[in-house]
N, C-alpha and C. Protein backbone atom coordinates (compact mmCIF):
# COMPACT_ATOMS: atom_id res chain seq x y z
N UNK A 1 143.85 -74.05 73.30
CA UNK A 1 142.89 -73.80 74.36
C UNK A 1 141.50 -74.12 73.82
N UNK A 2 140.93 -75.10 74.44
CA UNK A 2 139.43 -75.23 74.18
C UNK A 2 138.29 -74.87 75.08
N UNK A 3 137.55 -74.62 75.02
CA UNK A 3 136.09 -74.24 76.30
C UNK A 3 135.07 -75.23 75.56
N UNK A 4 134.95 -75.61 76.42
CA UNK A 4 133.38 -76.06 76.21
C UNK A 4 132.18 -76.19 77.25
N UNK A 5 131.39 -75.01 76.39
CA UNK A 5 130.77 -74.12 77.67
C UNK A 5 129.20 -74.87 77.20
N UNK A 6 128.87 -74.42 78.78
CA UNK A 6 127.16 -74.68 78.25
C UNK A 6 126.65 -75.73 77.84
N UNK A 7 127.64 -77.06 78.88
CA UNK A 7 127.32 -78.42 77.96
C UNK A 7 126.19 -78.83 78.92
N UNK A 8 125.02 -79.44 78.09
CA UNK A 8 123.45 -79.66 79.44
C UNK A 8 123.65 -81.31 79.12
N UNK A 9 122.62 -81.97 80.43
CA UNK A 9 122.36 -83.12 80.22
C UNK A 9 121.63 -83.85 79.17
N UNK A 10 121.52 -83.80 77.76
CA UNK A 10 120.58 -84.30 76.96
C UNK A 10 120.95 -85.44 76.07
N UNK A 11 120.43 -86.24 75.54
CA UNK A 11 120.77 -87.25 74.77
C UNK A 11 121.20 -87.21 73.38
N UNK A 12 121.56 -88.28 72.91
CA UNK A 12 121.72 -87.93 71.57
C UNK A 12 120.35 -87.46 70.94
N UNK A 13 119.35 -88.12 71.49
CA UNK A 13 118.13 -88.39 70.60
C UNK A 13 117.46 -86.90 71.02
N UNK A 14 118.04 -85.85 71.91
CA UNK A 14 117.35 -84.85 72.52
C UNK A 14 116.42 -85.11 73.59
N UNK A 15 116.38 -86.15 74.40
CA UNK A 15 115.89 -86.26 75.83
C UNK A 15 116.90 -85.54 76.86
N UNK A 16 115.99 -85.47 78.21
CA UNK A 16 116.32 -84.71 79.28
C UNK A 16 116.39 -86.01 80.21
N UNK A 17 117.43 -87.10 80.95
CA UNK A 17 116.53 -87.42 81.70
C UNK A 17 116.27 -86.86 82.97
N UNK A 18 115.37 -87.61 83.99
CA UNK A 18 114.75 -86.89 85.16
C UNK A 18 116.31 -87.02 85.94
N UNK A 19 116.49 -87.92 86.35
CA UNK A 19 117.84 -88.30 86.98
C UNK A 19 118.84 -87.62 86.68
N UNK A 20 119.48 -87.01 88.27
CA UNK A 20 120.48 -85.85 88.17
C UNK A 20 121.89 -86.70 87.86
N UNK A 21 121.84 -87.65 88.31
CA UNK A 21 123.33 -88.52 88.10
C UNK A 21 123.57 -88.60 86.11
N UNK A 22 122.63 -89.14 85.76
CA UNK A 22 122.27 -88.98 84.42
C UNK A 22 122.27 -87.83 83.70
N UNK A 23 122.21 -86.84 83.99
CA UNK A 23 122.53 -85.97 83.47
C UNK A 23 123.62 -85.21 83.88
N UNK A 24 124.41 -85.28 84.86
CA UNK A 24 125.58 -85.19 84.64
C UNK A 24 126.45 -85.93 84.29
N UNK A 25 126.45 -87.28 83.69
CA UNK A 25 127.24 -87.86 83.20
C UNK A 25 127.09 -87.58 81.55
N UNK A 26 125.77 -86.81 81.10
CA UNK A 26 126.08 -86.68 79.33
C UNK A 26 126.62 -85.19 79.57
N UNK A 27 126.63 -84.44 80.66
CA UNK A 27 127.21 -83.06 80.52
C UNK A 27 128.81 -83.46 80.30
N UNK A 28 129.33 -84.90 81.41
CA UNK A 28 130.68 -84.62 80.88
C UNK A 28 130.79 -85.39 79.55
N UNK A 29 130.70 -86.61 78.99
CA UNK A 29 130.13 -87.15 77.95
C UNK A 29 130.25 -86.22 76.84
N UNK A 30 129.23 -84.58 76.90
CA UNK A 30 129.56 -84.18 76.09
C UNK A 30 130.62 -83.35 75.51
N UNK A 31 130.64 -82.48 76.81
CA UNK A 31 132.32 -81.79 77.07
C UNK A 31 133.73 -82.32 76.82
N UNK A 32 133.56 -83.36 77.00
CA UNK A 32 134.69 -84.57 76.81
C UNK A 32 134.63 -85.07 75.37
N UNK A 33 134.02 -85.13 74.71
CA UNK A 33 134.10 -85.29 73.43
C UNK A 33 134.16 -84.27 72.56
N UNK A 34 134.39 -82.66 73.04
CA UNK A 34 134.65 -81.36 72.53
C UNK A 34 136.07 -81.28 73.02
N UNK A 35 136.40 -81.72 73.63
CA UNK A 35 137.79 -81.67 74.08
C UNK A 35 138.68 -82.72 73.31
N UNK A 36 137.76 -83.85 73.44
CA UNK A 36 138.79 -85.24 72.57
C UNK A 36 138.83 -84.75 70.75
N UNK A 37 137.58 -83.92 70.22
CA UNK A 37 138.01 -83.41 69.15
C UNK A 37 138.78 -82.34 68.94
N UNK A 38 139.18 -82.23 70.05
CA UNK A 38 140.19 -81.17 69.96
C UNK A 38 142.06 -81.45 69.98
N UNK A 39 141.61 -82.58 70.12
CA UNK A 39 143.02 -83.75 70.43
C UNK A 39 143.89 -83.57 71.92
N UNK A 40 142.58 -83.39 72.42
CA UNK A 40 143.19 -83.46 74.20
C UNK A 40 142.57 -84.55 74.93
N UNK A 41 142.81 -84.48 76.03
CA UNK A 41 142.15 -85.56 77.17
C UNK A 41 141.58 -84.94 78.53
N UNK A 42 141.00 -86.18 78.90
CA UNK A 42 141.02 -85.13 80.54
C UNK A 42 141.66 -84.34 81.78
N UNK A 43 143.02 -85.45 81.20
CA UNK A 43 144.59 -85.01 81.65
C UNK A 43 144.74 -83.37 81.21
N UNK A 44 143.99 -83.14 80.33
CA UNK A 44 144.32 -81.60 79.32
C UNK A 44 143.53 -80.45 80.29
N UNK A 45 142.32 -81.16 81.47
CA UNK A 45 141.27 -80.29 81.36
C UNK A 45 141.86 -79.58 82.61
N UNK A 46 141.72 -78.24 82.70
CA UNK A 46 142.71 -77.28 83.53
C UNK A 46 141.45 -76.32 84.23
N UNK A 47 140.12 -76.56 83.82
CA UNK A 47 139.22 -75.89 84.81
C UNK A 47 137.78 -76.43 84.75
N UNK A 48 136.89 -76.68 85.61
CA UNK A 48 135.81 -76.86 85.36
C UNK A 48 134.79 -75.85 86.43
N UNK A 49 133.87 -75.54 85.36
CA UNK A 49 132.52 -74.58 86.33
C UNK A 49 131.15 -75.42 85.78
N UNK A 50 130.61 -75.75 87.00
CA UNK A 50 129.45 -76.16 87.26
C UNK A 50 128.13 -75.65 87.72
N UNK A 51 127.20 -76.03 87.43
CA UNK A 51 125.70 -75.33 87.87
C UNK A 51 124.76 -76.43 88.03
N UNK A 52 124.18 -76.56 89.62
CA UNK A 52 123.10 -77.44 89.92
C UNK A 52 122.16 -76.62 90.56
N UNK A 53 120.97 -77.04 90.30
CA UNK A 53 119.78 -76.04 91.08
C UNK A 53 119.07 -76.48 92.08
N UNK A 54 119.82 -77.49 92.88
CA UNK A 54 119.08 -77.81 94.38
C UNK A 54 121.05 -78.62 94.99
N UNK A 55 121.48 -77.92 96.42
CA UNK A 55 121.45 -78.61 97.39
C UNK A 55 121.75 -80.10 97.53
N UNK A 56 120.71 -80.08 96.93
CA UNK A 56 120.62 -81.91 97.05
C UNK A 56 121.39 -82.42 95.71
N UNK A 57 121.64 -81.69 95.25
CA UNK A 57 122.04 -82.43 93.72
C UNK A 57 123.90 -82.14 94.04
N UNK A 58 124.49 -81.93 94.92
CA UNK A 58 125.91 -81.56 95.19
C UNK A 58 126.38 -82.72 95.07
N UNK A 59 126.06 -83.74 95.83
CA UNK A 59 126.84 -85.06 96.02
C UNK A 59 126.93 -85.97 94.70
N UNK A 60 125.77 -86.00 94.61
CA UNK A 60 125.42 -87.04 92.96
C UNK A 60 126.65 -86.38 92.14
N UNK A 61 126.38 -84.85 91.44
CA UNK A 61 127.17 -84.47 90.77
C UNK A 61 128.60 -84.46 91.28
N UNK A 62 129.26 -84.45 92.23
CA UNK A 62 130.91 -84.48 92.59
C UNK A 62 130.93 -85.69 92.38
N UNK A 63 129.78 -86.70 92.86
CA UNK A 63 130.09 -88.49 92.38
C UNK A 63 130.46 -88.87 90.73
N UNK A 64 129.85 -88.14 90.32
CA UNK A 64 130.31 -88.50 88.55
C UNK A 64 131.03 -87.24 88.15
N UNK A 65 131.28 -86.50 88.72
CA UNK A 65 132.26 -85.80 87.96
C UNK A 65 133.71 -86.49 88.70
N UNK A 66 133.87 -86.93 89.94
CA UNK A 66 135.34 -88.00 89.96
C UNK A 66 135.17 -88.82 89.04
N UNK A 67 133.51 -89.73 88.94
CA UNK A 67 133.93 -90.98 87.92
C UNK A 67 134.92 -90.49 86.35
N UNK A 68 134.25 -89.41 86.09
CA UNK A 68 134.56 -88.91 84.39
C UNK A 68 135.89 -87.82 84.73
N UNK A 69 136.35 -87.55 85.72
CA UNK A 69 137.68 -86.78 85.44
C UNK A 69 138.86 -87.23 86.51
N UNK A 70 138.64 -87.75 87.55
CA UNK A 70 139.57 -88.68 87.94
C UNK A 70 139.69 -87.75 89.64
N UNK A 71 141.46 -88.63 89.87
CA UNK A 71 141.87 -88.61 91.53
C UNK A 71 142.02 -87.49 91.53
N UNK A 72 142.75 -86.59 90.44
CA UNK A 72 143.13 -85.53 90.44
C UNK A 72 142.25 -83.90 89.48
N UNK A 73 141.17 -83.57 90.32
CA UNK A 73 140.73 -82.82 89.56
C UNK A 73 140.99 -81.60 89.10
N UNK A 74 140.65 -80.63 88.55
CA UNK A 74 141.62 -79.35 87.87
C UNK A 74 140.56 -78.22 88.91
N UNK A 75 141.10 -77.13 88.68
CA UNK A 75 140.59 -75.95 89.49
C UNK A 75 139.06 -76.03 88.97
N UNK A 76 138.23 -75.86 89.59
CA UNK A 76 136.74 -76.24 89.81
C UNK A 76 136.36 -74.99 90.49
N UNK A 77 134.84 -74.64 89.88
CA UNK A 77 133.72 -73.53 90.71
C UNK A 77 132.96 -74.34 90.58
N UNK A 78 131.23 -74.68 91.75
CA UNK A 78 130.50 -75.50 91.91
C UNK A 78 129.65 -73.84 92.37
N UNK A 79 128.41 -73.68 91.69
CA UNK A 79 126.97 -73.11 91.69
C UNK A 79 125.71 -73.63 92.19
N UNK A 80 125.56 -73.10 92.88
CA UNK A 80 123.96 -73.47 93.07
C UNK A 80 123.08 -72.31 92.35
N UNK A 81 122.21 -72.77 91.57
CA UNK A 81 121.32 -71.60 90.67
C UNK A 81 119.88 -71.67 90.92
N UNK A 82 119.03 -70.75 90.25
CA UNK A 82 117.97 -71.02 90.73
C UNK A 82 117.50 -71.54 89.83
N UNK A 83 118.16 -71.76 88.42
CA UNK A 83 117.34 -72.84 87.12
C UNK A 83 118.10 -72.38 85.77
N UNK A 84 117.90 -73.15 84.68
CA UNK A 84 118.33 -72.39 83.46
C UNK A 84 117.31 -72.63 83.02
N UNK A 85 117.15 -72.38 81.38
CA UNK A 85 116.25 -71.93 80.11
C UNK A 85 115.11 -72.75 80.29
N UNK A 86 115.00 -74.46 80.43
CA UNK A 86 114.57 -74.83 80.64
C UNK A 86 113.77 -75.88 82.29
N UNK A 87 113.14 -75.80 83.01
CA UNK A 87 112.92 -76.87 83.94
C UNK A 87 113.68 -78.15 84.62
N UNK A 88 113.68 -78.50 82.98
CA UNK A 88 114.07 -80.32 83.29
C UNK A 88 115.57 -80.44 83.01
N UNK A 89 116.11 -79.08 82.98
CA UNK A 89 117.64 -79.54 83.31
C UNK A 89 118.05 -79.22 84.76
N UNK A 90 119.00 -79.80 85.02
CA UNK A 90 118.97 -79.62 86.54
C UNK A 90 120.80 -79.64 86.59
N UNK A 91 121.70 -79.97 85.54
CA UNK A 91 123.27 -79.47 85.75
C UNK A 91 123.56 -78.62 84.55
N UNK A 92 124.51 -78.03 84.39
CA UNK A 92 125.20 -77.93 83.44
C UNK A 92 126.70 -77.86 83.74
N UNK A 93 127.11 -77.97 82.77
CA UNK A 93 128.92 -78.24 83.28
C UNK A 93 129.56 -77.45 81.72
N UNK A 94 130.69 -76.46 82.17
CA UNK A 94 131.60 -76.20 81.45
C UNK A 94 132.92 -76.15 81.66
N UNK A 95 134.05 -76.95 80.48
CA UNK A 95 135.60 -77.14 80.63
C UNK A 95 136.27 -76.45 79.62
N UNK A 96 137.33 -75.81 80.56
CA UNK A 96 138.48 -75.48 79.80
C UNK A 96 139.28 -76.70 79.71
N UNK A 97 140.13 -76.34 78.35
CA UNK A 97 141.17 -77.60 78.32
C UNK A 97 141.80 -76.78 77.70
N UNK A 98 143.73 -77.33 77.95
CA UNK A 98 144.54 -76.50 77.25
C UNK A 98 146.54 -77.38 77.21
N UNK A 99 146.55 -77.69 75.90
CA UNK A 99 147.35 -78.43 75.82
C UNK A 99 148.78 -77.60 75.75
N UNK A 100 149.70 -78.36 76.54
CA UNK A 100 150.91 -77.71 76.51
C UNK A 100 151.72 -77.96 75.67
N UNK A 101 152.50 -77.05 74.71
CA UNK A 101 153.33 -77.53 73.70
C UNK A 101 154.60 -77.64 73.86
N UNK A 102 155.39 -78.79 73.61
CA UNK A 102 156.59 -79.29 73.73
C UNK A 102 157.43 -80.65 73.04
């Protein structure tokens, strides 16, 4: 069983960008590579909870979270918040993943 909680939009280099599509694609980006070191896939990922802080940011984010987890998505919560720690983030995304043994 892996979590990977609390993953934000930021770069390698520690940028934010402004763009909500963009930053939800390094939230899964990064989650997804806490999971692939975990020796799972997205096939593995069995829940996702999300946090956007406008309304307007619903569509963008369900648009790249199909691109990065596919036709078939896993049990999902979607938040609207009123902000986290900082301003200039505007998603965050956290996944369970949990491989079955056999």
């Amino acid at each position: 069983l892996v979590f990977a909680s609390g993953q934000l939009g930021i770069d390698p280099e520690g940028e934010v960008p402004a763009d909500v599509r963009e930053q939800a694609a390094l939230c899964f980006e990064n989650a997804l590579q806490i999971v692939k070191e975990a020796g799972m896939g997205r096939d593995d990922i069995v829940r996702i909870n999300a946090y956007v802080t406008s309304p307007n940011y619903l569509k963008p984010y369900m648009q790249v979270r199909d691109e990065y987890i596919g036709e078939r998505p896993p049990a999902s919560t979607l938040m609207i918040v009123t902000g986290f720690a900082s301003p200039s983030f505007k998603v965050e995304v956290e996944l369970v993943a949990a491989k079955v043994k056999g």
